[in-house]
PDB file of N, CA and C in Angstrom:
ATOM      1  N   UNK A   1    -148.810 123.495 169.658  1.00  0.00           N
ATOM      2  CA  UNK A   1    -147.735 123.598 168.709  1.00  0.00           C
ATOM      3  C   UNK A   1    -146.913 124.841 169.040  1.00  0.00           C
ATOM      4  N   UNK A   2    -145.548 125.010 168.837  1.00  0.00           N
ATOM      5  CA  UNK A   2    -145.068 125.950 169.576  1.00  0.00           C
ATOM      6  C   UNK A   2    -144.123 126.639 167.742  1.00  0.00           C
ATOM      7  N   UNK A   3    -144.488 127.978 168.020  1.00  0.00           N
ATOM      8  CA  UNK A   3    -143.799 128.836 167.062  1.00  0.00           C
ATOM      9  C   UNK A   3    -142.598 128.176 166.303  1.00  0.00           C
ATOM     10  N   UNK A   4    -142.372 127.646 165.357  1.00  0.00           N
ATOM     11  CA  UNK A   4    -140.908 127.507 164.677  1.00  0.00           C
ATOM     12  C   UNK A   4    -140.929 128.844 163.750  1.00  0.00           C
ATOM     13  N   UNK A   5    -139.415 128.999 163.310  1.00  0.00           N
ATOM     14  CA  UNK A   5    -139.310 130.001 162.797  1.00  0.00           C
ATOM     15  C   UNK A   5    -139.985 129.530 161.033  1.00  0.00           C
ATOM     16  N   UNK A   6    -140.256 128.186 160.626  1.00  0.00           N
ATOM     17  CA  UNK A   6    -140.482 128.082 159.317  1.00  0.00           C
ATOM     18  C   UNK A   6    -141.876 128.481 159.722  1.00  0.00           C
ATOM     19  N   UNK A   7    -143.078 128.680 161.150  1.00  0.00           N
ATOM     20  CA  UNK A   7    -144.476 129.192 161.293  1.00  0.00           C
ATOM     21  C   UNK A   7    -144.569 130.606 161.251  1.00  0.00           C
ATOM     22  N   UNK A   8    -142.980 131.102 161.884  1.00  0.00           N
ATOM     23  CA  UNK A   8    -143.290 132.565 161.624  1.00  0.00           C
ATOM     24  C   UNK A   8    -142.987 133.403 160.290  1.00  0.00           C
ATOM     25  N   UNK A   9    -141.847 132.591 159.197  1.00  0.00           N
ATOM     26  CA  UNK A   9    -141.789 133.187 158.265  1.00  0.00           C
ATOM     27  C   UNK A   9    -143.553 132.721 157.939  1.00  0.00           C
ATOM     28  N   UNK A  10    -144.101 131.574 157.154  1.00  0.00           N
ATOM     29  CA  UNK A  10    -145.410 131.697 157.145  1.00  0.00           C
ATOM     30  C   UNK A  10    -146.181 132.762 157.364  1.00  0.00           C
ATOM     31  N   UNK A  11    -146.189 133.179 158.840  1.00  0.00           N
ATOM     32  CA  UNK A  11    -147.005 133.911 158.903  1.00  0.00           C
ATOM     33  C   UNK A  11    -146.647 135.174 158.697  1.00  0.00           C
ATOM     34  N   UNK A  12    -145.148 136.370 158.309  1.00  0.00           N
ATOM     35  CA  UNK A  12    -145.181 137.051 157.982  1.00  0.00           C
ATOM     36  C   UNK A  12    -145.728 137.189 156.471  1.00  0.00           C
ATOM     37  N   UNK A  13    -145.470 136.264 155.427  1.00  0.00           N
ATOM     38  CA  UNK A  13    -146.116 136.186 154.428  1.00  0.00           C
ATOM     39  C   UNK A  13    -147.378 136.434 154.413  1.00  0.00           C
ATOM     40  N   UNK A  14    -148.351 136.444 155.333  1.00  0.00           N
ATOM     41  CA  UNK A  14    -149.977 136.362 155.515  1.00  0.00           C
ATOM     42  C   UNK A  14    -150.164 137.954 155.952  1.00  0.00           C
ATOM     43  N   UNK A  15    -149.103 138.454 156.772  1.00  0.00           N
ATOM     44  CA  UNK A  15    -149.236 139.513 157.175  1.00  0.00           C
ATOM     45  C   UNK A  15    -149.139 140.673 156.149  1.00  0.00           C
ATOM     46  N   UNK A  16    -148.007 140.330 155.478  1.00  0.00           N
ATOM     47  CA  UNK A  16    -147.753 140.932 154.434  1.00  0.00           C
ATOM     48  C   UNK A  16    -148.687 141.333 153.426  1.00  0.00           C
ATOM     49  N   UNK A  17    -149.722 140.459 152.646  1.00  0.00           N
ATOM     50  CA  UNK A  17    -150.711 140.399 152.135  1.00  0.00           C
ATOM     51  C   UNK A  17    -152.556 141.115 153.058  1.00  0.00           C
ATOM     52  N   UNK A  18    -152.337 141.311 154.617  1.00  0.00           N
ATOM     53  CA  UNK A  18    -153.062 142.625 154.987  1.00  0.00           C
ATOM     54  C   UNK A  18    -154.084 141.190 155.637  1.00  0.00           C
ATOM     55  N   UNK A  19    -153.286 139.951 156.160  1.00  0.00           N
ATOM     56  CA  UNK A  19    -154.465 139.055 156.783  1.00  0.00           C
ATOM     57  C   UNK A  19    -154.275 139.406 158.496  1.00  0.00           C
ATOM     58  N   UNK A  20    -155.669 139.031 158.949  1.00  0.00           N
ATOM     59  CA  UNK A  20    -155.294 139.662 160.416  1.00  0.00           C
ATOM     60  C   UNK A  20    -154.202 138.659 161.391  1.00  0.00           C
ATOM     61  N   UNK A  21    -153.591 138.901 162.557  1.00  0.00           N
ATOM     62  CA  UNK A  21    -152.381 138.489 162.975  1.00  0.00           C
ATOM     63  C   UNK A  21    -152.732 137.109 163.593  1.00  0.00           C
ATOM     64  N   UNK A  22    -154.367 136.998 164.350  1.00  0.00           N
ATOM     65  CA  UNK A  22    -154.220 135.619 164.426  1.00  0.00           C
ATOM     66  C   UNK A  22    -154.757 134.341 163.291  1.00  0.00           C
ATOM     67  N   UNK A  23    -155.563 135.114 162.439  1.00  0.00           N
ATOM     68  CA  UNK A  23    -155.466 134.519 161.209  1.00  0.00           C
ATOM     69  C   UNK A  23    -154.428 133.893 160.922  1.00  0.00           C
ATOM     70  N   UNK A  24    -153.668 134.951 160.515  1.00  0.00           N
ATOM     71  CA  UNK A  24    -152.530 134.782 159.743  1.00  0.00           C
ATOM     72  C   UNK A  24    -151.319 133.406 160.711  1.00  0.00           C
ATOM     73  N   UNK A  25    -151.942 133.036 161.775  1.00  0.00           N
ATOM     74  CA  UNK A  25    -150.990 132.123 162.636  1.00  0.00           C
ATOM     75  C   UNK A  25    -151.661 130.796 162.348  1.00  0.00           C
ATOM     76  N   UNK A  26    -152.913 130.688 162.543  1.00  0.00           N
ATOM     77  CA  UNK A  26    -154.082 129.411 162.120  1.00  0.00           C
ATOM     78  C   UNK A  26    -153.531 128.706 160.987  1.00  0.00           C
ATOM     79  N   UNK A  27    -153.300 130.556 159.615  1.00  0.00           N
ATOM     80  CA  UNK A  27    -152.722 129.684 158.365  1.00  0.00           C
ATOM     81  C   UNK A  27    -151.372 128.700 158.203  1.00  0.00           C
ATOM     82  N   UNK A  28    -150.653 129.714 158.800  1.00  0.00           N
ATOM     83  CA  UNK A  28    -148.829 129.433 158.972  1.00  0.00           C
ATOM     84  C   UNK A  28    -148.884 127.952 159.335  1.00  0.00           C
ATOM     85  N   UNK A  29    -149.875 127.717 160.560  1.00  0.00           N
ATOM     86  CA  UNK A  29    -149.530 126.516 161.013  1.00  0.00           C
ATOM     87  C   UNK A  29    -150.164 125.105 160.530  1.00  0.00           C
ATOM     88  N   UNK A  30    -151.136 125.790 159.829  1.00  0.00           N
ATOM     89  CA  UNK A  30    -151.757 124.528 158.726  1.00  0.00           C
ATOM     90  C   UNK A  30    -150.602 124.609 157.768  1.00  0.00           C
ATOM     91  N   UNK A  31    -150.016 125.392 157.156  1.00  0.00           N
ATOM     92  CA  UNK A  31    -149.142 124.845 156.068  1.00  0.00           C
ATOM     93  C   UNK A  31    -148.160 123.671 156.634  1.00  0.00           C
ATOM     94  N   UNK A  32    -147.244 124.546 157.824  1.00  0.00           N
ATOM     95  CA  UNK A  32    -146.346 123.982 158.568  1.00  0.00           C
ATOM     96  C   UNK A  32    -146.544 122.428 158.633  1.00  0.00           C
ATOM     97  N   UNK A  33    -147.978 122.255 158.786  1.00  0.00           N
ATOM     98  CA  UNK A  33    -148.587 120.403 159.033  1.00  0.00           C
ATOM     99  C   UNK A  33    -148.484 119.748 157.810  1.00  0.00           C
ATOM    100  N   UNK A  34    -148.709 120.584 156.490  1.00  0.00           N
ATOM    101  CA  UNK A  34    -148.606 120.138 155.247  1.00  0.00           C
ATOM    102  C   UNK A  34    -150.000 119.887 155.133  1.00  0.00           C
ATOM    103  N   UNK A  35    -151.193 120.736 155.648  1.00  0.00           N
ATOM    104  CA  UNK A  35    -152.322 120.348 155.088  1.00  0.00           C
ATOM    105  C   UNK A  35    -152.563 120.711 153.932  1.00  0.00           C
ATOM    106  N   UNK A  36    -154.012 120.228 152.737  1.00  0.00           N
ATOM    107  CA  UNK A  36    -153.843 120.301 151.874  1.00  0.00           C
ATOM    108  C   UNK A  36    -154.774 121.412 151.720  1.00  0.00           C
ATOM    109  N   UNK A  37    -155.961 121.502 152.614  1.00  0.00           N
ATOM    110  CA  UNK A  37    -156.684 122.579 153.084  1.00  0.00           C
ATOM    111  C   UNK A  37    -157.068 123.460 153.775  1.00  0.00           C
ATOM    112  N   UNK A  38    -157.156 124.442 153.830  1.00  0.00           N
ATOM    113  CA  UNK A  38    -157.266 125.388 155.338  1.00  0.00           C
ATOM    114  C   UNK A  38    -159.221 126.068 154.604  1.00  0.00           C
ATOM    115  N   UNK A  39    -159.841 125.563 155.646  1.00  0.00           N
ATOM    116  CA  UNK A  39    -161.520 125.800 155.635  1.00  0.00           C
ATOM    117  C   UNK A  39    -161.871 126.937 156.168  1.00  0.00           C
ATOM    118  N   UNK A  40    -162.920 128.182 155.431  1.00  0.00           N
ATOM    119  CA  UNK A  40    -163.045 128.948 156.215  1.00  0.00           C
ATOM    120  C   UNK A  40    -164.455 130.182 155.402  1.00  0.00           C
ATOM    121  N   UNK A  41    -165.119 130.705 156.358  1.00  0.00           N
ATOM    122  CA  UNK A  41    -166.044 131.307 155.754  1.00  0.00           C
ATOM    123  C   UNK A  41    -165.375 132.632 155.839  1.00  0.00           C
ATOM    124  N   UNK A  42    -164.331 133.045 156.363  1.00  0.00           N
ATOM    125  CA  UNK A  42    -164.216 134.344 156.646  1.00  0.00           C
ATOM    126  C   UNK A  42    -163.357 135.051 154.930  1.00  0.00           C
ATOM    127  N   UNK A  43    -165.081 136.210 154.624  1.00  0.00           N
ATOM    128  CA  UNK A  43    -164.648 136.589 153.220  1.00  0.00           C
ATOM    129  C   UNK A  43    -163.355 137.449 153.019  1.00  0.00           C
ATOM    130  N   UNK A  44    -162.355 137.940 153.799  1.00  0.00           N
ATOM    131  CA  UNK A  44    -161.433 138.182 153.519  1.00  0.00           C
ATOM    132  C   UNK A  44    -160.702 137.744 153.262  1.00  0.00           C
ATOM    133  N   UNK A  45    -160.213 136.698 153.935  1.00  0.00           N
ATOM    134  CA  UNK A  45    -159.249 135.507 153.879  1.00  0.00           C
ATOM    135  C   UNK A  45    -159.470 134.926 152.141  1.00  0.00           C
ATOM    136  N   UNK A  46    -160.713 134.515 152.238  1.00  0.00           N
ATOM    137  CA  UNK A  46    -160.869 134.049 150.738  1.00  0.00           C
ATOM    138  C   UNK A  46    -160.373 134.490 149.491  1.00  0.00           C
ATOM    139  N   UNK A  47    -160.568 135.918 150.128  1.00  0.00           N
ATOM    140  CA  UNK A  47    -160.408 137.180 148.754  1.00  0.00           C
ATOM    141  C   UNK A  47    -158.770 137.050 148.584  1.00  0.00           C
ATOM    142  N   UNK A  48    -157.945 136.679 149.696  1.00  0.00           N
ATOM    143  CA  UNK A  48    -156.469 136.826 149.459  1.00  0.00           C
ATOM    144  C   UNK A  48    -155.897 135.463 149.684  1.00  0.00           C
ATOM    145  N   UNK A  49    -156.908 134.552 149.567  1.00  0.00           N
ATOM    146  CA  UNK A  49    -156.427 133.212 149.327  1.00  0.00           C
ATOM    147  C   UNK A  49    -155.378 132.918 148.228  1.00  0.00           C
ATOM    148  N   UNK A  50    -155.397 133.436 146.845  1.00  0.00           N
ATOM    149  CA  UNK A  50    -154.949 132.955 145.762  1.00  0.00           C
ATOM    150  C   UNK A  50    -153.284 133.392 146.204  1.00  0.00           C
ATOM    151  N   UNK A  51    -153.471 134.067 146.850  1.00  0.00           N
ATOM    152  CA  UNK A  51    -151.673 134.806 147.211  1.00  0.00           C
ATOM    153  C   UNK A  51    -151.108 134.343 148.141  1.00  0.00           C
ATOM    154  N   UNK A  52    -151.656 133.290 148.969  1.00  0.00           N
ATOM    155  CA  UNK A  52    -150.748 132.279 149.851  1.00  0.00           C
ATOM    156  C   UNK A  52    -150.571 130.843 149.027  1.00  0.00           C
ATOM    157  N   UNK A  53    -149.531 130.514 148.628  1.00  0.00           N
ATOM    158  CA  UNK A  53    -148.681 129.431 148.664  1.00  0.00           C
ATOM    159  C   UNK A  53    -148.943 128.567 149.346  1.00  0.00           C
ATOM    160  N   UNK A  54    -148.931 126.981 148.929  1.00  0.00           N
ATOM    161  CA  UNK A  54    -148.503 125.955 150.229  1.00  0.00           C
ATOM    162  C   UNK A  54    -149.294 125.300 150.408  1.00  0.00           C
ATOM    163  N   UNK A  55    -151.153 125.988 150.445  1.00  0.00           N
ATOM    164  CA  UNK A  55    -152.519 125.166 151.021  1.00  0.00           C
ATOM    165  C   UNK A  55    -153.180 125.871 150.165  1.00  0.00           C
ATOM    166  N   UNK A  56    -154.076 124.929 150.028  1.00  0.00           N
ATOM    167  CA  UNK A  56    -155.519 125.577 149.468  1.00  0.00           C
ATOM    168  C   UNK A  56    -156.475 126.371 150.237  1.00  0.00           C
ATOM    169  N   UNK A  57    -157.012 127.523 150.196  1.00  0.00           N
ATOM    170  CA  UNK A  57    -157.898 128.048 151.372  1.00  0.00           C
ATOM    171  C   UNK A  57    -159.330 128.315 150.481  1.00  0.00           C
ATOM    172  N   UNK A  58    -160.159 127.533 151.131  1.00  0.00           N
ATOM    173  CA  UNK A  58    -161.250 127.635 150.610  1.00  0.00           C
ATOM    174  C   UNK A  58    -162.502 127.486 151.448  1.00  0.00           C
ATOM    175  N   UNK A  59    -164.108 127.554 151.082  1.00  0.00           N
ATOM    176  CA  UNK A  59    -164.515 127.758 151.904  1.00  0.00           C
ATOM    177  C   UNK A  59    -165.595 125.671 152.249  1.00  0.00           C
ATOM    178  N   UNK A  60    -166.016 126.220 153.178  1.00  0.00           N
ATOM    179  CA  UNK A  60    -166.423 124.480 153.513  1.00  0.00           C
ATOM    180  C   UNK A  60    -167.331 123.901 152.229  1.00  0.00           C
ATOM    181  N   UNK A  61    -168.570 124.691 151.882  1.00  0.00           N
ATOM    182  CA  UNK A  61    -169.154 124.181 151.350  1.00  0.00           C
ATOM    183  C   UNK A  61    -168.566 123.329 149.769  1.00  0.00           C
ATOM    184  N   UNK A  62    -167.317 124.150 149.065  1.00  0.00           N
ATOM    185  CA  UNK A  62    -166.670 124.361 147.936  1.00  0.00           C
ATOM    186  C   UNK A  62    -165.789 122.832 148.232  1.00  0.00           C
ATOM    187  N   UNK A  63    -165.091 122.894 149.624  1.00  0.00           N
ATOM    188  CA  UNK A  63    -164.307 121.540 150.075  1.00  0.00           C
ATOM    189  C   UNK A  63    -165.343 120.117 149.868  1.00  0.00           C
ATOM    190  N   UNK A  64    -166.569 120.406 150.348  1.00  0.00           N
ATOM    191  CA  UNK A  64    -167.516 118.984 150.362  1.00  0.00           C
ATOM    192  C   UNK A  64    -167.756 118.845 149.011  1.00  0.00           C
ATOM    193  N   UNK A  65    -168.013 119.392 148.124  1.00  0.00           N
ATOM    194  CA  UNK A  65    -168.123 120.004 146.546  1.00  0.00           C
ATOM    195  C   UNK A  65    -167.135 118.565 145.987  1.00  0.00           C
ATOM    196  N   UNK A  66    -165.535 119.273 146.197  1.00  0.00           N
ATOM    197  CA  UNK A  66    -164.414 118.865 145.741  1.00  0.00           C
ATOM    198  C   UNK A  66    -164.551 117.734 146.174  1.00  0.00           C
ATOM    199  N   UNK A  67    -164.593 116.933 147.474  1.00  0.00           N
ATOM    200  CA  UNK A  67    -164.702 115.969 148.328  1.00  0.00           C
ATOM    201  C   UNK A  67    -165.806 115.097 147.838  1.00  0.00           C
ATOM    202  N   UNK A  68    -166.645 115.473 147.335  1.00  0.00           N
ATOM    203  CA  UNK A  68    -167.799 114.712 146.538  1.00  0.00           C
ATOM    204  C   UNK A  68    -167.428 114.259 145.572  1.00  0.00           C
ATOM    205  N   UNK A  69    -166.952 114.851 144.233  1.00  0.00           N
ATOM    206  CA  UNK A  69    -166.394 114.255 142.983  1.00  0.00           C
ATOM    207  C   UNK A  69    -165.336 113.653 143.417  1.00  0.00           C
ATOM    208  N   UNK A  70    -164.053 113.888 144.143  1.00  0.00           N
ATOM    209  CA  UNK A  70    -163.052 112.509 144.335  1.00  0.00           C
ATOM    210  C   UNK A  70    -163.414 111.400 144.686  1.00  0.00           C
ATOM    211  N   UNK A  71    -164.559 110.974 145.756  1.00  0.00           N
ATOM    212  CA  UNK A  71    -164.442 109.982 146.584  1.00  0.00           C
ATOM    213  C   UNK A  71    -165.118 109.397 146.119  1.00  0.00           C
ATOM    214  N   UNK A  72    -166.653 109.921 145.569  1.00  0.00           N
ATOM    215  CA  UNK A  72    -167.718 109.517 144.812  1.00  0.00           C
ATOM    216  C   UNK A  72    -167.728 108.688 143.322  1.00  0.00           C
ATOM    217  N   UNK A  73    -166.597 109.042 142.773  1.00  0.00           N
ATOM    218  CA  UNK A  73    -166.646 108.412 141.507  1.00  0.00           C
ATOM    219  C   UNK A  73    -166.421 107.204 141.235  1.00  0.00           C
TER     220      UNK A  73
END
């Protein structure tokens, strides 16, 4: 996938908030796709999850969680 400028505003937003730089590109470009989730154990990211816009960032086990009650019922 090659840089658009709607991946790099993204990712200055991530930067802004103190996420590290290639982090902060992983995220940009999951939004960019329109995912609905971005998966991840890394506890920083988590901690400044609530302050990115766009995707949900959460961690795997919490996704299979969520993924259990939708599909399951």
């Amino acid at each position: 996938m090659t840089e658009t400028p709607a991946i790099l505003v993204e990712m200055n937003k991530c930067i802004a908030i103190g996420i590290k730089p290639l982090d902060d590109l992983h995220i940009a470009c999951a939004i960019s796709l329109k995912c609905k989730y971005f998966l991840t154990v890394d506890k920083g990211i988590l901690k400044k999850a609530r302050a990115i816009s766009g995707i949900k960032i959460i961690n795997p086990i919490d996704f299979v969680l969520i993924w259990e009650v939708k599909y399951e019922s």
